[in-house]
N, C-alpha and C. Protein backbone atom coordinates (compact mmCIF):
# COMPACT_ATOMS: atom_id res chain seq x y z
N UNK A 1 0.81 -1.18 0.00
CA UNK A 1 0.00 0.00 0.00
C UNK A 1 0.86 1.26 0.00
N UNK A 2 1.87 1.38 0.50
CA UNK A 2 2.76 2.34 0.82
C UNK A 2 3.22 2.99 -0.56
N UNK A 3 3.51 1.63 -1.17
CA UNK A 3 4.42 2.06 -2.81
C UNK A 3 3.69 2.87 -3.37
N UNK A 4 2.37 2.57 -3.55
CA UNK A 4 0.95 2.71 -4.23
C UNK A 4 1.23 4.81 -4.21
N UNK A 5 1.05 4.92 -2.76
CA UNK A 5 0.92 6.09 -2.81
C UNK A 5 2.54 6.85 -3.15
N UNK A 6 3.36 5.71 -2.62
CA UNK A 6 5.21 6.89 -3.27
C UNK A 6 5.13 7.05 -4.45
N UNK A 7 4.58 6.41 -5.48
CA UNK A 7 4.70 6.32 -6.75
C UNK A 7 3.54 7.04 -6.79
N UNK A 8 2.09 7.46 -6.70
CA UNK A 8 1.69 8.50 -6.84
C UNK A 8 2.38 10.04 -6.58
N UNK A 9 3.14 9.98 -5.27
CA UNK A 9 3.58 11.32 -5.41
C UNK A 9 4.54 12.10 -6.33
N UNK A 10 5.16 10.42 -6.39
CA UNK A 10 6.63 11.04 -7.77
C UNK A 10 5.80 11.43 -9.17
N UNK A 11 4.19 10.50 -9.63
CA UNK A 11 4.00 11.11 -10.49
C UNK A 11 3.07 12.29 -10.76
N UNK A 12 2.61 12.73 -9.30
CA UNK A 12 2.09 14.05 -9.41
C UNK A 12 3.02 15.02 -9.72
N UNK A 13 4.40 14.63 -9.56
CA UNK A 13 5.24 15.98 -9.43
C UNK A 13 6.06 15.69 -11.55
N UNK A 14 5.53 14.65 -11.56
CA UNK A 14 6.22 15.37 -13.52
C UNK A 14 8.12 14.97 -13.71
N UNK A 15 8.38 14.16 -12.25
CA UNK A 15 9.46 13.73 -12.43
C UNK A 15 9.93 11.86 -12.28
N UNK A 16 8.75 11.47 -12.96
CA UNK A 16 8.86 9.80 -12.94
C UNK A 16 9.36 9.82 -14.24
N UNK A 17 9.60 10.04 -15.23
CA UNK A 17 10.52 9.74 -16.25
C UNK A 17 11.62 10.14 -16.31
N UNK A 18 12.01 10.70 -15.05
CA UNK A 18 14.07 10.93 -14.54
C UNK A 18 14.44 9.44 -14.56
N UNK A 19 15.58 9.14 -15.73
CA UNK A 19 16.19 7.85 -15.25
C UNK A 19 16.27 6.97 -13.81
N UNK A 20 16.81 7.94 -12.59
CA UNK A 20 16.91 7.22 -11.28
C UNK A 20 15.47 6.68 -10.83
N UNK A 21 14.27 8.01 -11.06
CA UNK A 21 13.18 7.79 -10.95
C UNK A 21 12.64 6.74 -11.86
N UNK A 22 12.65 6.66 -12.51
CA UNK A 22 11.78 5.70 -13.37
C UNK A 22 12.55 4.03 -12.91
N UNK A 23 13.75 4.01 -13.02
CA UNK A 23 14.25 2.69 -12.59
C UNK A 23 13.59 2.38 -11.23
N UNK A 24 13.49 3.31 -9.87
CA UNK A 24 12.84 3.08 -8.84
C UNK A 24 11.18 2.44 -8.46
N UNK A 25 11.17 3.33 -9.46
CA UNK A 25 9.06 3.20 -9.76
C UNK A 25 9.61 1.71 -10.50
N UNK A 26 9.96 1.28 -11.25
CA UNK A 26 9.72 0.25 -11.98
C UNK A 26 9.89 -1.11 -11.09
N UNK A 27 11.36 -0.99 -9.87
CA UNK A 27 11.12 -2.17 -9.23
C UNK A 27 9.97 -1.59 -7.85
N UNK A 28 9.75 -0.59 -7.33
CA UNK A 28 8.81 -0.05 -6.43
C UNK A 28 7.14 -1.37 -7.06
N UNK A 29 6.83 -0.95 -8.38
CA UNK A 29 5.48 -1.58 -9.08
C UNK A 29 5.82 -3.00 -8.79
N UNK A 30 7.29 -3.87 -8.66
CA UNK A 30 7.06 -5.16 -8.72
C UNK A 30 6.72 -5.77 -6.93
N UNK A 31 7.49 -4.75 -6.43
CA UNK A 31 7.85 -5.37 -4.98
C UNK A 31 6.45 -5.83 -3.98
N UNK A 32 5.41 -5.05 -4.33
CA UNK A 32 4.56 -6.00 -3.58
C UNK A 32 3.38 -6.78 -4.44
N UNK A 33 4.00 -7.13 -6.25
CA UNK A 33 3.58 -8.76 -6.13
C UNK A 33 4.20 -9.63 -6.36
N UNK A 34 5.45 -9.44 -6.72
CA UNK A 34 6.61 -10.43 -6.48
C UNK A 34 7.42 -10.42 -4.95
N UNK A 35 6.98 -9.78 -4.21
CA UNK A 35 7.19 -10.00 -3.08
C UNK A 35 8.67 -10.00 -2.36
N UNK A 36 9.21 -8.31 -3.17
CA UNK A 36 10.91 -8.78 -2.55
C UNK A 36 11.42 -7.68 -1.96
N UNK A 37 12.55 -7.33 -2.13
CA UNK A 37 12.52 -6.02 -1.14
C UNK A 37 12.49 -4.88 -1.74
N UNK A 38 12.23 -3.81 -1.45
CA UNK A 38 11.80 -2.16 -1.87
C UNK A 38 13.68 -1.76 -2.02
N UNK A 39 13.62 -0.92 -3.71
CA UNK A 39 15.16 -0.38 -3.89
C UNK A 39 15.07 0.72 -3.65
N UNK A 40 15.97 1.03 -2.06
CA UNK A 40 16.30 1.84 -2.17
C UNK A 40 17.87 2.62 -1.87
N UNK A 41 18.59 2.79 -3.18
CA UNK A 41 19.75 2.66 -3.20
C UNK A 41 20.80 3.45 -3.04
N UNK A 42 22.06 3.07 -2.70
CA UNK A 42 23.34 3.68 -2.08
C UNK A 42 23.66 4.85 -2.84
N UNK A 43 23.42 4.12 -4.04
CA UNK A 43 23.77 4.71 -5.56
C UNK A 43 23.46 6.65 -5.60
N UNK A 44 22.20 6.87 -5.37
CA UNK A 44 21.97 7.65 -5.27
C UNK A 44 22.74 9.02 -4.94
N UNK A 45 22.67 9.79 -5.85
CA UNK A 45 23.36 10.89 -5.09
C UNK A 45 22.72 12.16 -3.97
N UNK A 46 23.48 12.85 -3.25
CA UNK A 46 22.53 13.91 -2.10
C UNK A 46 21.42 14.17 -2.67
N UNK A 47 21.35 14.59 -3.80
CA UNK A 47 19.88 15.42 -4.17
C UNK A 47 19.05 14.06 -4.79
N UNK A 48 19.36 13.41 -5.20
CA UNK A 48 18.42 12.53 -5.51
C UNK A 48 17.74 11.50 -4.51
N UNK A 49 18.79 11.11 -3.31
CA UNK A 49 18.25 10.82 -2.15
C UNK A 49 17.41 11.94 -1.17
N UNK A 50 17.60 12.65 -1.61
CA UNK A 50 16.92 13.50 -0.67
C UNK A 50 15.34 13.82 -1.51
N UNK A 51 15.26 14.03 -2.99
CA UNK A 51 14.46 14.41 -3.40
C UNK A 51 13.23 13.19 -3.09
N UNK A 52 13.96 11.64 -2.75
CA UNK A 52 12.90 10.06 -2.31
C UNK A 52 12.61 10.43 -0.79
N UNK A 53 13.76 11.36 -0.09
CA UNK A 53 12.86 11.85 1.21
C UNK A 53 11.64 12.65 1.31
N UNK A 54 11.73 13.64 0.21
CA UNK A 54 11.03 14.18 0.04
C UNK A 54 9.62 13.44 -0.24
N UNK A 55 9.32 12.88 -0.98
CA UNK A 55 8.29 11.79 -1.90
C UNK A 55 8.04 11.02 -0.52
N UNK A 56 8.93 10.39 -0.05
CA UNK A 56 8.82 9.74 1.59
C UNK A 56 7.57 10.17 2.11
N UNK A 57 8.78 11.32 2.87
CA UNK A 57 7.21 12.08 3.63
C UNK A 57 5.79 13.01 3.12
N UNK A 58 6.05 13.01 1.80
CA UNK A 58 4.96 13.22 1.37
C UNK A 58 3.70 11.99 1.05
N UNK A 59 4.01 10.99 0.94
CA UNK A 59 3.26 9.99 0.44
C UNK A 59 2.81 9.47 2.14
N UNK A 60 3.78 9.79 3.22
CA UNK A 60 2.73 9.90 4.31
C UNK A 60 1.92 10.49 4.90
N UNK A 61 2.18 11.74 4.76
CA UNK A 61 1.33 12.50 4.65
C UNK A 61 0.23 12.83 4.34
N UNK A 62 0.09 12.17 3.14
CA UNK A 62 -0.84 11.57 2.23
C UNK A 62 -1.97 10.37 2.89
N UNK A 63 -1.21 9.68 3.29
CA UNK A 63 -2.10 8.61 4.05
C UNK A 63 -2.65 8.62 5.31
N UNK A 64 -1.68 9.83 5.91
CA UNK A 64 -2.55 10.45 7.44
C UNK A 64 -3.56 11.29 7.32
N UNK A 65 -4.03 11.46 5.61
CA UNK A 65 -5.27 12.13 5.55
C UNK A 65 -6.40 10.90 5.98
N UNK A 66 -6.36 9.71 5.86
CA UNK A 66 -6.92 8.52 5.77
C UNK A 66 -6.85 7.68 7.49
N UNK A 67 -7.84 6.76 7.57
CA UNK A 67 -7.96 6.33 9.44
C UNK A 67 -7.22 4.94 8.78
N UNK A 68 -8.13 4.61 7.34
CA UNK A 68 -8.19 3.27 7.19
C UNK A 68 -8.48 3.78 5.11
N UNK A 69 -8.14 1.98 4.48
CA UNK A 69 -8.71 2.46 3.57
C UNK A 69 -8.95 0.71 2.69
N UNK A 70 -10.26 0.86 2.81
CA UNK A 70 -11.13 -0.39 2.19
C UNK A 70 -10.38 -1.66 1.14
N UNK A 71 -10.60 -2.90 1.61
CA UNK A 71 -9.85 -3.30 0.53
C UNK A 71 -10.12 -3.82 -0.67
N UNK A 72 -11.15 -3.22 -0.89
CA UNK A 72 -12.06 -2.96 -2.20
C UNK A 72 -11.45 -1.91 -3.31
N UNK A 73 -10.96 -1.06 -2.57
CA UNK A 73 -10.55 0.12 -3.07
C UNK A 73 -8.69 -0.36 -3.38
N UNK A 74 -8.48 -1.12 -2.73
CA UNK A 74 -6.62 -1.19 -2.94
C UNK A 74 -6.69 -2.28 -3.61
N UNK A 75 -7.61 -3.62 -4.16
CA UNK A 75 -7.35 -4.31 -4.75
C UNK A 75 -7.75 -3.58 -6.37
N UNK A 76 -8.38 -2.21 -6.10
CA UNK A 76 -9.04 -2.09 -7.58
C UNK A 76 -7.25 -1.15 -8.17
N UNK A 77 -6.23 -1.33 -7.26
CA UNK A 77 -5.36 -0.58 -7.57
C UNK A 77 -4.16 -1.49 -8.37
N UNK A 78 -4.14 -1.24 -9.97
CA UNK A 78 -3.27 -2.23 -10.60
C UNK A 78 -1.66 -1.88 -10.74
N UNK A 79 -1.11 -3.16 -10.33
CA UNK A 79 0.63 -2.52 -10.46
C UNK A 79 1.36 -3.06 -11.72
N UNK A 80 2.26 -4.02 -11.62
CA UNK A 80 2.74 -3.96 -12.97
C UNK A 80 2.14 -5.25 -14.03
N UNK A 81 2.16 -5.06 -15.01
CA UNK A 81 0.92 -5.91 -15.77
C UNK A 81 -0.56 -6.33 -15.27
N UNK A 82 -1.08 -5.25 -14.95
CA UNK A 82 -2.45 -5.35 -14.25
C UNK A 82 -2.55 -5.76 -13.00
N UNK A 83 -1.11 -6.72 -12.37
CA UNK A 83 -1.41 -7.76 -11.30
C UNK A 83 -2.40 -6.92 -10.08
N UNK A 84 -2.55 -7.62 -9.22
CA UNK A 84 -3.35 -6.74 -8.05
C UNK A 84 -2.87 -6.85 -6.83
N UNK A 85 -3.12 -6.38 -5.46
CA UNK A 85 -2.90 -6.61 -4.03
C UNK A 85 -4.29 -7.97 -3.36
N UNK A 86 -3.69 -8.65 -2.99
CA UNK A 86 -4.82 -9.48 -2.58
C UNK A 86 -4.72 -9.61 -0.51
N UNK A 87 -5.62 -8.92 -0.12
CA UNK A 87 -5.33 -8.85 1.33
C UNK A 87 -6.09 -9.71 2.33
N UNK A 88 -5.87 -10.81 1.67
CA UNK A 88 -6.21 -12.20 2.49
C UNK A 88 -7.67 -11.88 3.63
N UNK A 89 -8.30 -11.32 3.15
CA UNK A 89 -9.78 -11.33 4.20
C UNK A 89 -9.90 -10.25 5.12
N UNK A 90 -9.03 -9.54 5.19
CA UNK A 90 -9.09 -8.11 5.41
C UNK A 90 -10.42 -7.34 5.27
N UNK A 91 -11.15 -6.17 5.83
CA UNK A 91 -11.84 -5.77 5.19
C UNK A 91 -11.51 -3.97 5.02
N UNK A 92 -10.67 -3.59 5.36
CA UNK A 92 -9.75 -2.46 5.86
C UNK A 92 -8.25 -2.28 5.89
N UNK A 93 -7.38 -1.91 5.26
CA UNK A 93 -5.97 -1.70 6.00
C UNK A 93 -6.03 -0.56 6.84
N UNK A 94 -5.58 -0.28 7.79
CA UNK A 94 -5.41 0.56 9.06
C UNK A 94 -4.26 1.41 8.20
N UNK A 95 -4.39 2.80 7.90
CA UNK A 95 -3.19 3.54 7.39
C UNK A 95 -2.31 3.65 8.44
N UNK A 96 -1.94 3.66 10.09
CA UNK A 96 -1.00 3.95 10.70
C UNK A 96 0.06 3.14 10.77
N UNK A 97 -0.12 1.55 10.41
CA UNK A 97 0.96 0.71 10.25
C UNK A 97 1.91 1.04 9.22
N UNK A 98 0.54 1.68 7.85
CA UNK A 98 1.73 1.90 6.45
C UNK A 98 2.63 2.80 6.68
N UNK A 99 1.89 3.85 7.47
CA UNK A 99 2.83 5.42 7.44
C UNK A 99 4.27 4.61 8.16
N UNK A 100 3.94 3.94 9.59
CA UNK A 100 5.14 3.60 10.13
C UNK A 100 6.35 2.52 9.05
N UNK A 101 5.89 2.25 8.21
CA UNK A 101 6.84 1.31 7.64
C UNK A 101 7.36 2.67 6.42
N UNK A 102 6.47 3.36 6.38
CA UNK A 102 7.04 5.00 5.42
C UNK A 102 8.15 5.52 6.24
N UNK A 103 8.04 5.68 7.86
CA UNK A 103 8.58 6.32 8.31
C UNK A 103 10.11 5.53 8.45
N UNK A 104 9.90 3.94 8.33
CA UNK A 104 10.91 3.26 8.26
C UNK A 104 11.82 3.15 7.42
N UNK A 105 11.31 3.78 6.13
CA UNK A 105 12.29 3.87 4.91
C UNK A 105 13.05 5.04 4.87
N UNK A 106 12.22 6.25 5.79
CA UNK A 106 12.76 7.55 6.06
C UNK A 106 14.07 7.43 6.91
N UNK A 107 13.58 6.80 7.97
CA UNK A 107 14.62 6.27 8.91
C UNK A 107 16.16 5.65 8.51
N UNK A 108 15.52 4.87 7.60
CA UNK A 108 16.75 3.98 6.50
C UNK A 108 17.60 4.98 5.71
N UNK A 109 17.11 5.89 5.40
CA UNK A 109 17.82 6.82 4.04
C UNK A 109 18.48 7.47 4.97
N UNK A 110 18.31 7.85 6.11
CA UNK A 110 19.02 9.12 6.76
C UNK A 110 19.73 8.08 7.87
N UNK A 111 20.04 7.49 7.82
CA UNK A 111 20.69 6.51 8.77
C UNK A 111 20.12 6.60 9.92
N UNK A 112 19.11 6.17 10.19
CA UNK A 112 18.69 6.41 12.11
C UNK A 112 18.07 5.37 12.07
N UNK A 113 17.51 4.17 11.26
CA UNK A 113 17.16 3.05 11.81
C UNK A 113 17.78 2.60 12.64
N UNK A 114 16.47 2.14 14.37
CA UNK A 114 17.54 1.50 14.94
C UNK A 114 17.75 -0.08 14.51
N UNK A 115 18.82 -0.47 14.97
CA UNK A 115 19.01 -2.37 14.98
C UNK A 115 17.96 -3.12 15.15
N UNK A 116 17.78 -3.80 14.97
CA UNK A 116 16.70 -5.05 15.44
C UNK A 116 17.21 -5.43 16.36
N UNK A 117 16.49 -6.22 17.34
CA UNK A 117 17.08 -7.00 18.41
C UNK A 117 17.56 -8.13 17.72
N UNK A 118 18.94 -8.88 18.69
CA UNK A 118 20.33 -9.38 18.08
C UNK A 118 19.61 -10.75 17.45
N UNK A 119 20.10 -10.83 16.24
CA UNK A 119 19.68 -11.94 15.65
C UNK A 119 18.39 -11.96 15.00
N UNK A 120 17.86 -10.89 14.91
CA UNK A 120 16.35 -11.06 14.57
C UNK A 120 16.47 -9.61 13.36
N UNK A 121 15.21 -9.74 12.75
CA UNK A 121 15.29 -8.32 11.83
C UNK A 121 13.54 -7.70 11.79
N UNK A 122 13.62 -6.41 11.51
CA UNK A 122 12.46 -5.80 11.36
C UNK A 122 11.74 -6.13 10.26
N UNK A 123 10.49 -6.31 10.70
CA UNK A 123 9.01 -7.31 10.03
C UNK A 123 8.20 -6.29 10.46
N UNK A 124 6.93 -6.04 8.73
CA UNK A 124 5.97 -4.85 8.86
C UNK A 124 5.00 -5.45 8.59
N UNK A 125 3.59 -5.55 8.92
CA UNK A 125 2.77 -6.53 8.57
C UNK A 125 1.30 -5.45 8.75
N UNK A 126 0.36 -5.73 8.40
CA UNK A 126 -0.95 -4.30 8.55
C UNK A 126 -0.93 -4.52 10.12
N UNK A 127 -0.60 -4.77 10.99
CA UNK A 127 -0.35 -4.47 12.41
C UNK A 127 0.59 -3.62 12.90
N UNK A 128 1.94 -3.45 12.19
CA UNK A 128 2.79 -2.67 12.88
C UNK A 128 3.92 -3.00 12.62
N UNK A 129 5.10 -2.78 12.83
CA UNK A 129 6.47 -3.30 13.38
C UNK A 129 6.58 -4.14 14.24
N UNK A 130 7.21 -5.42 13.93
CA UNK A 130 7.45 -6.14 15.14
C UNK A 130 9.02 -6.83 14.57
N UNK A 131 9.89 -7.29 15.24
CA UNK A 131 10.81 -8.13 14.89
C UNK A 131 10.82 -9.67 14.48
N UNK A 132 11.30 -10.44 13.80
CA UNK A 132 11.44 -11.51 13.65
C UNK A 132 12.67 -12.08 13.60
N UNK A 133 12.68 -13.56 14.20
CA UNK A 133 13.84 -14.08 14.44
C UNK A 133 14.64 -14.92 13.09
N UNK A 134 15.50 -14.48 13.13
CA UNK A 134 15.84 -15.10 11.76
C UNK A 134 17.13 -16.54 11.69
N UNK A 135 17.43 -17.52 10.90
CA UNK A 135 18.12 -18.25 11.14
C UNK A 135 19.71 -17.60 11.30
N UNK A 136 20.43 -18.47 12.23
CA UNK A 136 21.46 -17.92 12.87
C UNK A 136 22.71 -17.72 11.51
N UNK A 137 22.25 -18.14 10.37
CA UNK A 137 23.14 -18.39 9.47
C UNK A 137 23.04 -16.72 8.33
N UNK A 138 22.06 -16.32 8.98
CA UNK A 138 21.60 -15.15 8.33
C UNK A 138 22.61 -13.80 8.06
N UNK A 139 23.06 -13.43 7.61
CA UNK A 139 23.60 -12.33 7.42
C UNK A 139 23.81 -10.85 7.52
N UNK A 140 22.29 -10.26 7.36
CA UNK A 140 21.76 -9.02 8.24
C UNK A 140 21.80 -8.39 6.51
N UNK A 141 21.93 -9.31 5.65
CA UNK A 141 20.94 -8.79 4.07
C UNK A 141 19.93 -9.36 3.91
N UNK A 142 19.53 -8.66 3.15
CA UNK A 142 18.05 -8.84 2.37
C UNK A 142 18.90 -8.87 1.19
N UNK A 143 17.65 -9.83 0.12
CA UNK A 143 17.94 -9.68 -1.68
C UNK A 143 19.33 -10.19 -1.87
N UNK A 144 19.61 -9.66 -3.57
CA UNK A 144 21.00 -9.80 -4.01
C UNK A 144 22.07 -9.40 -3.25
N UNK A 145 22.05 -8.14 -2.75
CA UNK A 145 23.19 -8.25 -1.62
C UNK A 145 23.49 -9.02 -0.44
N UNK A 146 22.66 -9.86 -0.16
CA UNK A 146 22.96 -10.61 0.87
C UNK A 146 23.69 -12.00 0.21
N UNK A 147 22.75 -12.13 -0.88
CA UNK A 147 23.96 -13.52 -1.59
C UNK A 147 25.47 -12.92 -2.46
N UNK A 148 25.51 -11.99 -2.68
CA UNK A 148 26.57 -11.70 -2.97
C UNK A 148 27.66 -11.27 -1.83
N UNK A 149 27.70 -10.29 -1.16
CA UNK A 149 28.63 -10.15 -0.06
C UNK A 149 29.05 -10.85 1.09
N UNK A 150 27.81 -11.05 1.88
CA UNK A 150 27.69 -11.54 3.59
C UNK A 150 27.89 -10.60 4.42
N UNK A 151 28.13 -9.28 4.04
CA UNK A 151 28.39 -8.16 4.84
C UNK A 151 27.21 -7.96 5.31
N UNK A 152 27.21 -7.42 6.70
CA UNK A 152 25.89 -6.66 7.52
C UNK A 152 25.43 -5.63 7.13
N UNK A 153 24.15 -5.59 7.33
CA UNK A 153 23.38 -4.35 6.76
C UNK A 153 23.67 -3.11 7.93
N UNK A 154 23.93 -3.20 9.27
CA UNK A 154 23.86 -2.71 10.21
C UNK A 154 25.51 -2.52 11.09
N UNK A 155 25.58 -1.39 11.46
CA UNK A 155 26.74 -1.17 12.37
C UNK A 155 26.42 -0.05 13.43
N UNK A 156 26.82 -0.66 14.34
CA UNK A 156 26.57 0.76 15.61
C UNK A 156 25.25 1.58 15.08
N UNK A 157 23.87 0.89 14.90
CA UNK A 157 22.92 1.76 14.08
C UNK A 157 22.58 1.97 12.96
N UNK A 158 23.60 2.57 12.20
CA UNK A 158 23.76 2.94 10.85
C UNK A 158 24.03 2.14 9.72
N UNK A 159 23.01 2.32 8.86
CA UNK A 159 23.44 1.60 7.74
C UNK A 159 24.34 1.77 7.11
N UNK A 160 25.05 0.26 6.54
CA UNK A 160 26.49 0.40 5.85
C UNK A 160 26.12 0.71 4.25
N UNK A 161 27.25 1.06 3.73
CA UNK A 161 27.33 1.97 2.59
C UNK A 161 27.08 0.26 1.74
N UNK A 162 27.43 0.00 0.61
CA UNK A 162 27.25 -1.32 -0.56
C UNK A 162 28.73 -1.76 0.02
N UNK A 163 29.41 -0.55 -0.43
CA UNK A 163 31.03 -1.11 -0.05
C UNK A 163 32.04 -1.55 0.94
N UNK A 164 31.02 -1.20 2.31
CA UNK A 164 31.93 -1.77 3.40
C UNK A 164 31.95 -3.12 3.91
């Protein structure tokens, strides 16, 4: 639900056909029905990371106009090749869980996510934030970077750069 509205705000503003932008929106449309993780990348330079903060907190903003929002209304919302959101018997998503997982990506870009508790990683679900425990063999990546490096996503707080 979250993407739904970031990718509305980038294309209210007339700048989703910026290369960085458009590559973003394009895996943003797959990630919640292929089900993988949201790019959001190192790569980026100051103004272009900052301009997805921007879009960030606007697209929550956006949803704190809202208590809740039907899931009649988010399945009629199509992402990439028509696919849809299917919210398992739901009859409502609660917007304050989404904003918090918005606020979590905000958190991520500016380095202030905190850690998960040891061994476990942060899990967003239409309830909230909660942690989950993960196998001890785990790495502290998500996606392609986790099979390629083994480096931690996390140090003293802060997220590590691709290269450390």
């Amino acid at each position: 639900m979250f993407l739904k509205y970031l990718i509305d705000v980038v294309e209210l503003t007339g700048q989703a056909d910026t290369p960085f932008l458009a590559q973003a929106i394009s895996s943003w449309r797959l990630a919640p029905i292929y089900d993988f993780g949201v790019s959001l990348e190192e790569t980026w330079t100051p103004l272009q990371r900052q301009n997805v903060l921007d879009f960030l907190e606007k697209a929550c903003a956006r949803l704190a106009t809202r208590e809740s929002i039907p899931t009649e209304e988010i399945g009629s919302w199509a992402f990439t090749g028509g696919e849809r959101v299917f919210h398992r018997g739901l009859k409502e998503v609660r917007t304050a869980p989404v904003i918090e997982l918005g606020e979590a990506f905000i958190a991520l870009l500016r380095h202030e996510l905190p850690e998960p508790p040891p061994g476990e990683a942060w899990f967003f679900t239409h309830e909230g934030r909660s942690s989950i425990r993960m196998n001890p063999s785990w790495n502290g990546r998500w996606g392609i970077g986790a099979a390629l490096d083994g480096k931690p996503l996390f140090k003293d707080g802060k997220l590590l750069p691709v290269d450390s």
